[in-house]
N, C-alpha and C. Protein backbone atom coordinates (compact mmCIF):
# COMPACT_ATOMS: atom_id res chain seq x y z
N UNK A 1 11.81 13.08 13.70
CA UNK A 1 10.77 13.75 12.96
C UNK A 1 11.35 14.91 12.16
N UNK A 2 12.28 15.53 12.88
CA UNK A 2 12.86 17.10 11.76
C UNK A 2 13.61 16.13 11.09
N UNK A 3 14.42 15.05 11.35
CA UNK A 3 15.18 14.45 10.19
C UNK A 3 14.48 14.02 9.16
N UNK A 4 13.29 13.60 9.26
CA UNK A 4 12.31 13.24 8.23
C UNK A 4 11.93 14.82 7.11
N UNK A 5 11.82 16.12 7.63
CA UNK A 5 11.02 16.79 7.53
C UNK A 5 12.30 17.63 6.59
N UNK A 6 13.40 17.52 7.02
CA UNK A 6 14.29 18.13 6.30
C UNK A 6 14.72 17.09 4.98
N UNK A 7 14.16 15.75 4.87
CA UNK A 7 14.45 14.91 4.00
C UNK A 7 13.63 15.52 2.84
N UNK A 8 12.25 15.72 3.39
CA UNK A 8 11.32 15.86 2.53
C UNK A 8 11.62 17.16 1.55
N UNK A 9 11.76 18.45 2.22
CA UNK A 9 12.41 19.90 1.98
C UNK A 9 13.02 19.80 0.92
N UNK A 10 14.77 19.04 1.16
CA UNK A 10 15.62 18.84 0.71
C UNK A 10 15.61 18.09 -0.80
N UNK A 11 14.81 17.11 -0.67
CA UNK A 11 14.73 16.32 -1.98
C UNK A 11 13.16 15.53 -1.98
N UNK A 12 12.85 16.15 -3.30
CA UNK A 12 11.43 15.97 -4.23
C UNK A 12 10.91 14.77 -3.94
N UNK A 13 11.68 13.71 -4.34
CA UNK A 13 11.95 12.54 -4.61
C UNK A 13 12.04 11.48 -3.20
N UNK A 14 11.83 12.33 -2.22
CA UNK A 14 11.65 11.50 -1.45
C UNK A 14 9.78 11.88 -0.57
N UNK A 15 9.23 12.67 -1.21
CA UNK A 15 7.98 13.35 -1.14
C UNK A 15 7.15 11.79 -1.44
N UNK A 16 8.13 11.56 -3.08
CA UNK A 16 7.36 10.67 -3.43
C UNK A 16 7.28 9.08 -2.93
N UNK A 17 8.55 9.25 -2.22
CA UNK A 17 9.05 7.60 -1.42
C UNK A 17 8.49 7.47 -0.14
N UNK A 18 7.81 8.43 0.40
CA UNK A 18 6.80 8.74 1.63
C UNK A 18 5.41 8.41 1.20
N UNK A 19 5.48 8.81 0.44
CA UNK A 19 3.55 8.62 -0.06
C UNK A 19 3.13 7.67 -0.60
N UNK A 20 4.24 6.96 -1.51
CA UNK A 20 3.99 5.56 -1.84
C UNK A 20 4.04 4.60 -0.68
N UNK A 21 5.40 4.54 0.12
CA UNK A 21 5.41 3.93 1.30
C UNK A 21 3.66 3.82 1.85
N UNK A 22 3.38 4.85 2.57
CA UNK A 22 1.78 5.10 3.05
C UNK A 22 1.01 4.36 2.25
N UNK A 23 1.05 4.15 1.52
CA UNK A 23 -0.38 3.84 0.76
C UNK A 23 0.02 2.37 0.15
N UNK A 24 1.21 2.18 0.47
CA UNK A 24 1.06 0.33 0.44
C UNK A 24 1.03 0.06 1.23
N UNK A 25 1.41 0.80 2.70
CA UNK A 25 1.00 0.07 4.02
C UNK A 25 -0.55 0.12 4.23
N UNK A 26 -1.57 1.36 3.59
CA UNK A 26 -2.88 0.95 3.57
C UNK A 26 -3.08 0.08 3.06
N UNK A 27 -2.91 -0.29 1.79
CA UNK A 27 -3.22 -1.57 1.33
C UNK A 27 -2.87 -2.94 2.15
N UNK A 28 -2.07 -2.67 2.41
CA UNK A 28 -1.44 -4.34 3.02
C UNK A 28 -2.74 -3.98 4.77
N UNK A 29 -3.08 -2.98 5.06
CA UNK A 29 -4.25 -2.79 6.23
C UNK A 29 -5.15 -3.51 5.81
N UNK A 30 -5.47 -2.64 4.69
CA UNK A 30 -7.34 -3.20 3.97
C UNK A 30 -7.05 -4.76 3.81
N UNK A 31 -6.62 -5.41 3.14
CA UNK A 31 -5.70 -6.36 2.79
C UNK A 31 -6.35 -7.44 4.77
N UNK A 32 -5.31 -6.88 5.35
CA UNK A 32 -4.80 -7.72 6.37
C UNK A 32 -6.84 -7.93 7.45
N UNK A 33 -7.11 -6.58 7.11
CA UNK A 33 -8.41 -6.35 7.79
C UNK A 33 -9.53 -7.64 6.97
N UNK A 34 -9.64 -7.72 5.53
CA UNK A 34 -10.67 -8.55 4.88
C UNK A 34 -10.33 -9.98 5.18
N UNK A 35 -8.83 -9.89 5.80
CA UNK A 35 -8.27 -11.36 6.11
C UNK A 35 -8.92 -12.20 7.37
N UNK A 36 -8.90 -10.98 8.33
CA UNK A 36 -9.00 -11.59 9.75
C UNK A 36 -10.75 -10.97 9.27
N UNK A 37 -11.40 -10.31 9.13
CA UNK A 37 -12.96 -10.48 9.14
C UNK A 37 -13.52 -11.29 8.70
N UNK A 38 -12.58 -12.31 7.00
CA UNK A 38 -13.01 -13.68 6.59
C UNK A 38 -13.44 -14.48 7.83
N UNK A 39 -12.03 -14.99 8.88
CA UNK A 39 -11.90 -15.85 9.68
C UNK A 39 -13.11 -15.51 10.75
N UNK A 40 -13.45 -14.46 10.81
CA UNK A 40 -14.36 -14.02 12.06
C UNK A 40 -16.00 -13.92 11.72
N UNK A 41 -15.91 -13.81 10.34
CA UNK A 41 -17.61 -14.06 9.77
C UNK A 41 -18.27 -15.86 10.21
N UNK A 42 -17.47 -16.75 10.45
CA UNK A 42 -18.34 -18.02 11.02
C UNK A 42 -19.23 -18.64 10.35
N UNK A 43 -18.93 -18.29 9.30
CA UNK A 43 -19.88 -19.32 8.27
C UNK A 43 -21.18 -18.17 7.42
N UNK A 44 -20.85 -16.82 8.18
CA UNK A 44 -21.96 -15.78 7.57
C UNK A 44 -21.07 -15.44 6.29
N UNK A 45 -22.03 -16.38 4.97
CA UNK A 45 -21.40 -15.62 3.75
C UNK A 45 -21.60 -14.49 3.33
N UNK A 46 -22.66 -13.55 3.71
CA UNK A 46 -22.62 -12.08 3.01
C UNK A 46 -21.68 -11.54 3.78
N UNK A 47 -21.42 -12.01 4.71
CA UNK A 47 -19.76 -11.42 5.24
C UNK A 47 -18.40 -11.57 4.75
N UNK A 48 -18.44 -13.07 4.61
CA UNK A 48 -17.57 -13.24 3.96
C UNK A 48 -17.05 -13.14 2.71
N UNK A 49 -18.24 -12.83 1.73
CA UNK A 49 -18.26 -12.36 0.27
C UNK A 49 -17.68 -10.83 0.69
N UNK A 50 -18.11 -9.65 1.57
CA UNK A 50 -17.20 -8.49 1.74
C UNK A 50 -16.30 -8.48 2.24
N UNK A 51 -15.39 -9.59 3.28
CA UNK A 51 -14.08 -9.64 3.66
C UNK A 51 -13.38 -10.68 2.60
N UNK A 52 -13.83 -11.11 1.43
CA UNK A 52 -13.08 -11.42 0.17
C UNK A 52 -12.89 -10.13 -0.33
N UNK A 53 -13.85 -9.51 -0.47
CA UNK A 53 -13.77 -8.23 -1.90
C UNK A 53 -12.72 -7.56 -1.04
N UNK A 54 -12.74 -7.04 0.04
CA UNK A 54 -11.71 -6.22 0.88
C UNK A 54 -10.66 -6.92 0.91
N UNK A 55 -10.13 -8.38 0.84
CA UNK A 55 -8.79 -8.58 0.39
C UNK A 55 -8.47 -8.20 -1.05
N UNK A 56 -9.19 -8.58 -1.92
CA UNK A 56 -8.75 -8.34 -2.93
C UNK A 56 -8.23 -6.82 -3.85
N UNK A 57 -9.08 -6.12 -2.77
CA UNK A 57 -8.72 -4.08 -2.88
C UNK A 57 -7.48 -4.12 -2.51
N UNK A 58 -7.11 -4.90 -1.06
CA UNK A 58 -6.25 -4.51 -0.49
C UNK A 58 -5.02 -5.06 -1.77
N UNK A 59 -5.21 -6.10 -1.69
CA UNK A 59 -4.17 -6.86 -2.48
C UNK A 59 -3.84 -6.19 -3.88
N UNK A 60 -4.93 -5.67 -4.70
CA UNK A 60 -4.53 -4.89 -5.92
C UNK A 60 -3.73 -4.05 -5.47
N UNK A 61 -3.95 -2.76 -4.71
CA UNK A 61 -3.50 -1.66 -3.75
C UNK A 61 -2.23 -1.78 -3.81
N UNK A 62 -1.99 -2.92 -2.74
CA UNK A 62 -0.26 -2.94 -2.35
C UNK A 62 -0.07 -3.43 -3.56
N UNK A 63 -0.04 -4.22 -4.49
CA UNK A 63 0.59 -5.00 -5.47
C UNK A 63 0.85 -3.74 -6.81
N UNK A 64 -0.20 -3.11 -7.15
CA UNK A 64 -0.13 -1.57 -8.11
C UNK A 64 1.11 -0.77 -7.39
N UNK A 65 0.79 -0.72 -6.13
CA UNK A 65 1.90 -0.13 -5.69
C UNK A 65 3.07 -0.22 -5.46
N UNK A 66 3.87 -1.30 -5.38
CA UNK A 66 4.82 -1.62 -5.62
C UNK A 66 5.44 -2.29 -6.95
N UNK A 67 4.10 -2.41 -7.77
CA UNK A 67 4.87 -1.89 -9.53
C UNK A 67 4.84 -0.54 -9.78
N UNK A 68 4.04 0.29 -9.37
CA UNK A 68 4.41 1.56 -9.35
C UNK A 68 5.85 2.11 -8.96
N UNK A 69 6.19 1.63 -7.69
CA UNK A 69 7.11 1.67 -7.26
C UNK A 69 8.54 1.08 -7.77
N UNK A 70 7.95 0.47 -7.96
CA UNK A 70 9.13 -0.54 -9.03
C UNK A 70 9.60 0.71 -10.67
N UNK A 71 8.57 0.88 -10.98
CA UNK A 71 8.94 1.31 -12.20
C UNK A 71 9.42 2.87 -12.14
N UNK A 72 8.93 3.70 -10.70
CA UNK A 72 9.58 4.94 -10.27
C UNK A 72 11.18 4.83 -10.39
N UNK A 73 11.52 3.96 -9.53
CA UNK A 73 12.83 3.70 -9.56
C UNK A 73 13.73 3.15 -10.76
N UNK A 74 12.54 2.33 -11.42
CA UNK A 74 13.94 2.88 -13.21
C UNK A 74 13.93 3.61 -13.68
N UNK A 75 12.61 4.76 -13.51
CA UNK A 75 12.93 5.76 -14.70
C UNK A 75 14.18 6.67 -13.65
N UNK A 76 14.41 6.64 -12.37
CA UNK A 76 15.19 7.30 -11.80
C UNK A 76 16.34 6.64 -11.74
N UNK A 77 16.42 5.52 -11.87
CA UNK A 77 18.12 5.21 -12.12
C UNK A 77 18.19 5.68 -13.91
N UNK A 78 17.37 5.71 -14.71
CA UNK A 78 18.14 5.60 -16.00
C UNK A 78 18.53 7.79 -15.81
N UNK A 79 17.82 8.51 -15.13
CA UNK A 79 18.91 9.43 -15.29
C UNK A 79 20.21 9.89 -14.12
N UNK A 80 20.53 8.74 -13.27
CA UNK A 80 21.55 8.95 -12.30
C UNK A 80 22.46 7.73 -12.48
């Protein structure tokens, strides 16, 4: 945990590789949650119409986020 905490201190840039991390693992949650509530609604479609929409949050979520992520990391290789 202090090794984490002195990462953060130390360099900006990894503030930002923490917070993105977090928030594609929510997504891939919301995501994983609309998955297994599909399977568990039993044929109730107003359920299953909201454990579709909740995959599909989830799925934008992580997926924005790791083009986000994606594109953090070229503008940071093109100045190192």
């Amino acid at each position: 945990m202090l090794e984490l905490l002195a990462l953060i201190v130390e360099n900006p840039y990894a503030d930002l590789i923490v917070a993105v991390t977090m928030l594609v693992a929510v997504g891939f949650l919301i995501f994983f949650w609309g998955f297994t509530g599909y399977f568990l609604a039993h044929g109730d479609f107003e359920h299953q119409a909201n454990a579709r929409r909740q995959m599909v949050q989830g799925l934008t979520l992580f997926a924005s986020l790791v083009v986000l992520w994606e594109v953090i990391r070229w503008i940071g290789g093109l100045f190192t």
